[in-house]
N, C-alpha and C. Protein backbone atom coordinates (compact mmCIF):
# COMPACT_ATOMS: atom_id res chain seq x y z
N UNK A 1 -0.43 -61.91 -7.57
CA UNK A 1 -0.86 -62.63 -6.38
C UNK A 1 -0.46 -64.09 -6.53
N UNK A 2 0.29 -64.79 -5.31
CA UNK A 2 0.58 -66.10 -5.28
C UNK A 2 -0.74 -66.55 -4.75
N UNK A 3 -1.12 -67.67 -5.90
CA UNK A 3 -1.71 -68.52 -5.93
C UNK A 3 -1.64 -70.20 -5.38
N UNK A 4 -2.39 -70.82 -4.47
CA UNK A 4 -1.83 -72.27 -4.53
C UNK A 4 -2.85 -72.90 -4.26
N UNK A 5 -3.68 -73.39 -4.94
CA UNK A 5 -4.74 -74.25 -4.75
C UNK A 5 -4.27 -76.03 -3.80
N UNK A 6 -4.62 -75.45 -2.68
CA UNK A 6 -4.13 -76.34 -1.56
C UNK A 6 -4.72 -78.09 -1.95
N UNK A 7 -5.69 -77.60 -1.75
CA UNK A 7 -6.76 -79.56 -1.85
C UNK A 7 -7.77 -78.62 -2.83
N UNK A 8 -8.17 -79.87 -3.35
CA UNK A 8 -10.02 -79.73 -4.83
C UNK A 8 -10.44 -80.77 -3.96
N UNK A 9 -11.94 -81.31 -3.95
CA UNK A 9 -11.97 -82.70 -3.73
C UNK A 9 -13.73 -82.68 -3.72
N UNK A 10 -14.53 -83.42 -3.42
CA UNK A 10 -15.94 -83.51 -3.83
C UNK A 10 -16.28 -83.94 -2.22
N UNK A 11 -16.68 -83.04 -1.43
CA UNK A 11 -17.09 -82.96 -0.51
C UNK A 11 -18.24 -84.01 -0.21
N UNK A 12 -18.53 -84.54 1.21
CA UNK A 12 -19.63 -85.95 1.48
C UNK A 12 -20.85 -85.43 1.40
N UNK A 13 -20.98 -83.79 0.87
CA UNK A 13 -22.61 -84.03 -0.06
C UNK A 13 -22.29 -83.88 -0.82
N UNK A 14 -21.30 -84.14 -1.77
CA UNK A 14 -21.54 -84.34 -2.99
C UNK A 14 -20.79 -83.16 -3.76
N UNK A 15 -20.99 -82.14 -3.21
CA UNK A 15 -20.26 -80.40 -3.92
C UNK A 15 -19.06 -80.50 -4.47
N UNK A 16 -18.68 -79.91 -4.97
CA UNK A 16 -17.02 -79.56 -5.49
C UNK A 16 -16.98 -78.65 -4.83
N UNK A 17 -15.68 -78.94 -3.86
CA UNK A 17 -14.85 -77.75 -3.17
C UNK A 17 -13.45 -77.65 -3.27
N UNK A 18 -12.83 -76.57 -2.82
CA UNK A 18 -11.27 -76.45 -3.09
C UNK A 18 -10.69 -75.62 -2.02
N UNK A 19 -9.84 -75.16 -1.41
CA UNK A 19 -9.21 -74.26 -0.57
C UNK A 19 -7.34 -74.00 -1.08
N UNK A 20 -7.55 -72.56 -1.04
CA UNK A 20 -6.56 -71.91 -1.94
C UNK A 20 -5.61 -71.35 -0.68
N UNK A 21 -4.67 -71.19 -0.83
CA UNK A 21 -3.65 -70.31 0.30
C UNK A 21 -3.16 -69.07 -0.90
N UNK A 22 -3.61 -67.84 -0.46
CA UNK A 22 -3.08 -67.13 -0.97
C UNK A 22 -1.97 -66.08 -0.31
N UNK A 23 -0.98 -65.81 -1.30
CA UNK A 23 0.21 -65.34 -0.81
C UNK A 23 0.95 -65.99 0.08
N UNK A 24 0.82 -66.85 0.33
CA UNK A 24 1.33 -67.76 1.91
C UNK A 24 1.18 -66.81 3.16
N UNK A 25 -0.28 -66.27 2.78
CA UNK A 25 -0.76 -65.42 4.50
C UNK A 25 -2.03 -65.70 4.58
N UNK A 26 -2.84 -66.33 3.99
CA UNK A 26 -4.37 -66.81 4.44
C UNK A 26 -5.23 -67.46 3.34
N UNK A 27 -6.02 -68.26 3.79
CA UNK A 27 -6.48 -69.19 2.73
C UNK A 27 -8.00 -68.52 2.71
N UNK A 28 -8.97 -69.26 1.87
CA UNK A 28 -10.42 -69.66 1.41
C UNK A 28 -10.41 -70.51 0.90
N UNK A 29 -12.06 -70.68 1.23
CA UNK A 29 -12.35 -71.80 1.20
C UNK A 29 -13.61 -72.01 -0.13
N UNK A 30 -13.73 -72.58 -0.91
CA UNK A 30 -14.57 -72.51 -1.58
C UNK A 30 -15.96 -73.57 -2.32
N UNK A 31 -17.10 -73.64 -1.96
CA UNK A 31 -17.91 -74.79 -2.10
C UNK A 31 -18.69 -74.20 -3.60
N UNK A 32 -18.79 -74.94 -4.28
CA UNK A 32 -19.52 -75.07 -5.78
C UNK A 32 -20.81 -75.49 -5.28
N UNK A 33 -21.74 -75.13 -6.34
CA UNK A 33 -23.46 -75.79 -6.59
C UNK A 33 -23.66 -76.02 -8.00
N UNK A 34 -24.26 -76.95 -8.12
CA UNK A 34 -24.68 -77.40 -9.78
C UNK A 34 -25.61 -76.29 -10.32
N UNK A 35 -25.52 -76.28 -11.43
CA UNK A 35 -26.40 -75.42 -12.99
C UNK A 35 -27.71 -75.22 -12.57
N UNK A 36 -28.02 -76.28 -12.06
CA UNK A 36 -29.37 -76.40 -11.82
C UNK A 36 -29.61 -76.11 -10.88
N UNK A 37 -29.23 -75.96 -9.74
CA UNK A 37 -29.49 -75.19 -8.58
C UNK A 37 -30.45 -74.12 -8.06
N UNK A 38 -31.01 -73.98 -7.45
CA UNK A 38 -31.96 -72.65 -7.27
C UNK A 38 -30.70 -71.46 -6.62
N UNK A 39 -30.02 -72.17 -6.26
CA UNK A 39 -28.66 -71.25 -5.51
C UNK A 39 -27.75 -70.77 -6.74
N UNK A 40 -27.89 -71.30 -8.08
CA UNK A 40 -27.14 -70.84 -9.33
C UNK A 40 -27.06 -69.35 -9.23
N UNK A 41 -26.10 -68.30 -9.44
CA UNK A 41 -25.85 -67.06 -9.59
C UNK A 41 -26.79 -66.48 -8.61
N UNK A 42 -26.84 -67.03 -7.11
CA UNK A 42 -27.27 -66.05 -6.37
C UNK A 42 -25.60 -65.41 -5.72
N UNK A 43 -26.10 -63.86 -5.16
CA UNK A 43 -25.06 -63.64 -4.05
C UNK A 43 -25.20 -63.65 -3.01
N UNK A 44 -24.08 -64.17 -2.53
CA UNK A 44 -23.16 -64.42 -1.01
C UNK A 44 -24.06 -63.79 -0.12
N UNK A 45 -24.62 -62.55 -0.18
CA UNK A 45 -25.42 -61.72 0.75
C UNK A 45 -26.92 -62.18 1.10
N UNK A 46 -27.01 -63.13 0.17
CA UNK A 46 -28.66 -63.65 -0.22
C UNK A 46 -28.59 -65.24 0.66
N UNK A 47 -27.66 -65.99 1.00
CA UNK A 47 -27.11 -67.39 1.30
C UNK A 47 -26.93 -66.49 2.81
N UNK A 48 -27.54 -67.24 3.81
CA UNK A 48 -27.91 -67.71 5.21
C UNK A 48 -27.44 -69.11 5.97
N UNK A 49 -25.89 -69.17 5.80
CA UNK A 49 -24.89 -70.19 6.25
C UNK A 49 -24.10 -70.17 7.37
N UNK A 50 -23.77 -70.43 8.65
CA UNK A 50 -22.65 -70.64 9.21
C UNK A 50 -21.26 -71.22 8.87
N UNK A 51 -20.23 -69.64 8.74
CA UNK A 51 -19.41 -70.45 8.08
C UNK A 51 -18.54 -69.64 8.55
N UNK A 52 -16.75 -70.01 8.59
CA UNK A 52 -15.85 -68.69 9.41
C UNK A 52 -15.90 -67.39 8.71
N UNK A 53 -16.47 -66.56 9.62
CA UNK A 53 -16.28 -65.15 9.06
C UNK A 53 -17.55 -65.01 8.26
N UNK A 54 -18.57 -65.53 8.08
CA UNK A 54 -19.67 -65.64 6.98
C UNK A 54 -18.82 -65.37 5.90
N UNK A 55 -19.93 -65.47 4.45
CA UNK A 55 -19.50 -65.46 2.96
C UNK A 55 -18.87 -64.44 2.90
N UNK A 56 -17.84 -64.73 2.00
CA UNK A 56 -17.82 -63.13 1.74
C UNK A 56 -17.45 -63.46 -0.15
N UNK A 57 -18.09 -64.62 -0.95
CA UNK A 57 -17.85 -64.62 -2.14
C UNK A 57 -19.45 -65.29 -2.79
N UNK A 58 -19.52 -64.84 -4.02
CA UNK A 58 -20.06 -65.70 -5.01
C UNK A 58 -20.10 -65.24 -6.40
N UNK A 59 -19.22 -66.45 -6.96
CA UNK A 59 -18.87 -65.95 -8.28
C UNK A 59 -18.66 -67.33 -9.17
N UNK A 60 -18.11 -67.48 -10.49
CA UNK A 60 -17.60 -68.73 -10.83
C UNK A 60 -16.33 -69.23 -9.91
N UNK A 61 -16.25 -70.22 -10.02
CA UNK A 61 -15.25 -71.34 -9.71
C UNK A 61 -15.26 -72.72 -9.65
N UNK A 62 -14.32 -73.27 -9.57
CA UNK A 62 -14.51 -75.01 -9.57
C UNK A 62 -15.64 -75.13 -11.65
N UNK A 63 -14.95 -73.92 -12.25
CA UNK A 63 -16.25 -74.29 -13.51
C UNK A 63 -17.35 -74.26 -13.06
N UNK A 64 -18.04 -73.82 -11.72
CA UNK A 64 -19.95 -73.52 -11.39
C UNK A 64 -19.92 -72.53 -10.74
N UNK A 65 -21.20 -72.11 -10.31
CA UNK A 65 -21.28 -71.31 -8.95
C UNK A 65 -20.88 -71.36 -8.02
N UNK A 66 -20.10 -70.69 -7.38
CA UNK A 66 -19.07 -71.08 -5.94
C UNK A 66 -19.94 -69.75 -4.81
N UNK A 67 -19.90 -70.41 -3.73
CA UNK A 67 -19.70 -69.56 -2.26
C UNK A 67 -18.95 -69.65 -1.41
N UNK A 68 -17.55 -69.00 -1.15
CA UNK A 68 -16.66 -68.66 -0.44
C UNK A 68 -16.48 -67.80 0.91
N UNK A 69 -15.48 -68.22 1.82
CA UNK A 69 -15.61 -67.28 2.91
C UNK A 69 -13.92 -67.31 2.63
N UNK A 70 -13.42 -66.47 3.55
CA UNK A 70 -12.18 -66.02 3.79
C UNK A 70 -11.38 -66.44 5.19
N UNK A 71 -10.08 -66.30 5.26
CA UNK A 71 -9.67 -66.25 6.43
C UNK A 71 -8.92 -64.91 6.64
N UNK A 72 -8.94 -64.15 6.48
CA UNK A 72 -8.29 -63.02 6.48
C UNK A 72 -8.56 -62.04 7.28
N UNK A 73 -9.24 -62.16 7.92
CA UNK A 73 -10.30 -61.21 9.22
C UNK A 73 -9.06 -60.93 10.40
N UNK A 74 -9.66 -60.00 10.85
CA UNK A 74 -8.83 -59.64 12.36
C UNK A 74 -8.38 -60.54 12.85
N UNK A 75 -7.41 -60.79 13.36
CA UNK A 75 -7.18 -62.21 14.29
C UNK A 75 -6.95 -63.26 13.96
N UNK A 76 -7.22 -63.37 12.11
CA UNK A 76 -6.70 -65.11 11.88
C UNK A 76 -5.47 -65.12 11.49
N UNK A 77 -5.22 -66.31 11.74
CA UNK A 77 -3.51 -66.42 11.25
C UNK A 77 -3.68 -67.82 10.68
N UNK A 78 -2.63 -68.13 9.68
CA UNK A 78 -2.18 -69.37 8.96
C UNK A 78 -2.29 -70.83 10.28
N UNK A 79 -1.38 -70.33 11.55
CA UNK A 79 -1.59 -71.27 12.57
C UNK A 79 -2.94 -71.84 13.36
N UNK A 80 -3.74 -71.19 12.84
CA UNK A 80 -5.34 -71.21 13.20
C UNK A 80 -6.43 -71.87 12.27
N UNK A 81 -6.18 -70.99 11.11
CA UNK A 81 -6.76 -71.48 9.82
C UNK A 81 -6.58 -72.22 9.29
N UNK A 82 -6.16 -73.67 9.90
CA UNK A 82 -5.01 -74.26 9.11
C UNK A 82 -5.31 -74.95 7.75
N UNK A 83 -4.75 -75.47 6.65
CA UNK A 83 -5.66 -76.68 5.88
C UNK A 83 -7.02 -77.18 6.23
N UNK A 84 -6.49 -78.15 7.35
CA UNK A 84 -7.32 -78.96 8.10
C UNK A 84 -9.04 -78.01 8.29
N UNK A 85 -8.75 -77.02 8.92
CA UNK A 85 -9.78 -76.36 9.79
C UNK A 85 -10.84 -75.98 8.35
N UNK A 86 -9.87 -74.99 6.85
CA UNK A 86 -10.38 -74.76 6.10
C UNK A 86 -11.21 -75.65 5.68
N UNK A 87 -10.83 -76.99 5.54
CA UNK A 87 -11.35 -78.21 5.13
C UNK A 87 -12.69 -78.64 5.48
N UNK A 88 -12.56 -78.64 7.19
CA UNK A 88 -13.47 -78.50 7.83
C UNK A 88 -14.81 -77.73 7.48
N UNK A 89 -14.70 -76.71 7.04
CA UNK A 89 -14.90 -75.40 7.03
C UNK A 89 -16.16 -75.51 5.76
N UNK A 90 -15.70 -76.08 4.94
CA UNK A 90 -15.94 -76.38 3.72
C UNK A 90 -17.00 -77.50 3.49
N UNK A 91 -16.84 -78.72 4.15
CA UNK A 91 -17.61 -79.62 4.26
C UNK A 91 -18.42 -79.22 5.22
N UNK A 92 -18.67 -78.30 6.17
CA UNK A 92 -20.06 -78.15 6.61
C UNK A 92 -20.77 -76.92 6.03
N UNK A 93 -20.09 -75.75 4.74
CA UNK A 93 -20.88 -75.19 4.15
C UNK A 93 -21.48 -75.64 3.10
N UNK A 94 -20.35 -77.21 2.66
CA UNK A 94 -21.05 -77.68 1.62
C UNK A 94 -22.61 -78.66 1.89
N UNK A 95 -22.42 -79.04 3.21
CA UNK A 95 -23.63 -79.53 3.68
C UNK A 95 -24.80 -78.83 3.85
N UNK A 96 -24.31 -77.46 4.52
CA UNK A 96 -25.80 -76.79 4.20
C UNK A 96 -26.30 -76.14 3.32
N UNK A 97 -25.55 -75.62 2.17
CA UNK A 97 -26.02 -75.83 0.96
C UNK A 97 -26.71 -76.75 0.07
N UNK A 98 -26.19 -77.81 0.42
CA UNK A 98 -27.03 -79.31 0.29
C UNK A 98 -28.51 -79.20 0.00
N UNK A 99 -28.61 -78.44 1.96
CA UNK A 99 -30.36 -78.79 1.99
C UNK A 99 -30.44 -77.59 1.45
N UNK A 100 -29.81 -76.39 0.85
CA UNK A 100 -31.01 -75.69 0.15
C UNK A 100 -30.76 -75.72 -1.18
N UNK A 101 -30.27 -76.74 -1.55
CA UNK A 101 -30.46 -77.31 -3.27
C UNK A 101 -32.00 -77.46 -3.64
């Protein structure tokens, strides 16, 4: 699998996030939580977020706990999903994760 970790960057609450393009046909998006977290090693199914496509990850990444969504669903395309949008995407799951730190 082609890998390309598009942008990393520390989102305006604070999170570590990153968004990956994989294969050059659809990206994710991915927001981290600290050690200490009450959200530490929960799953994706348990997290109550608006986000494209809801979660569909939680596992390591960024070195912590990550929750990820996808773009890969019916209907998305690279021209839609773009960087930008993922980006987007990211900084408002990393915000509401925030408040349930």
């Amino acid at each position: 699998m082609l890998t390309n970790y598009e942008k990393e960057w520390v989102t305006r609450a604070g999170l570590k996030a990153r968004v990956i393009l994989y294969n050059n046909k659809y990206r994710c998006g991915y927001v981290c939580v600290p050690s200490w977290s009450k959200l530490n090693k929960v799953n994706y199914d348990d997290v109550d977020v608006d986000v494209h496509g809801g979660l569909t990850f939680s596992d390591w990444q960024c070195d912590d706990w990550a929750f990820g969504f996808d773009c890969s669903h019916y209907n998305d395309s690279l021209e839609e999903q773009t960087l930008q949008y993922c980006i987007d995407e990211c900084e408002s799951l990393a915000s509401q994760l925030r408040e349930m730190i």
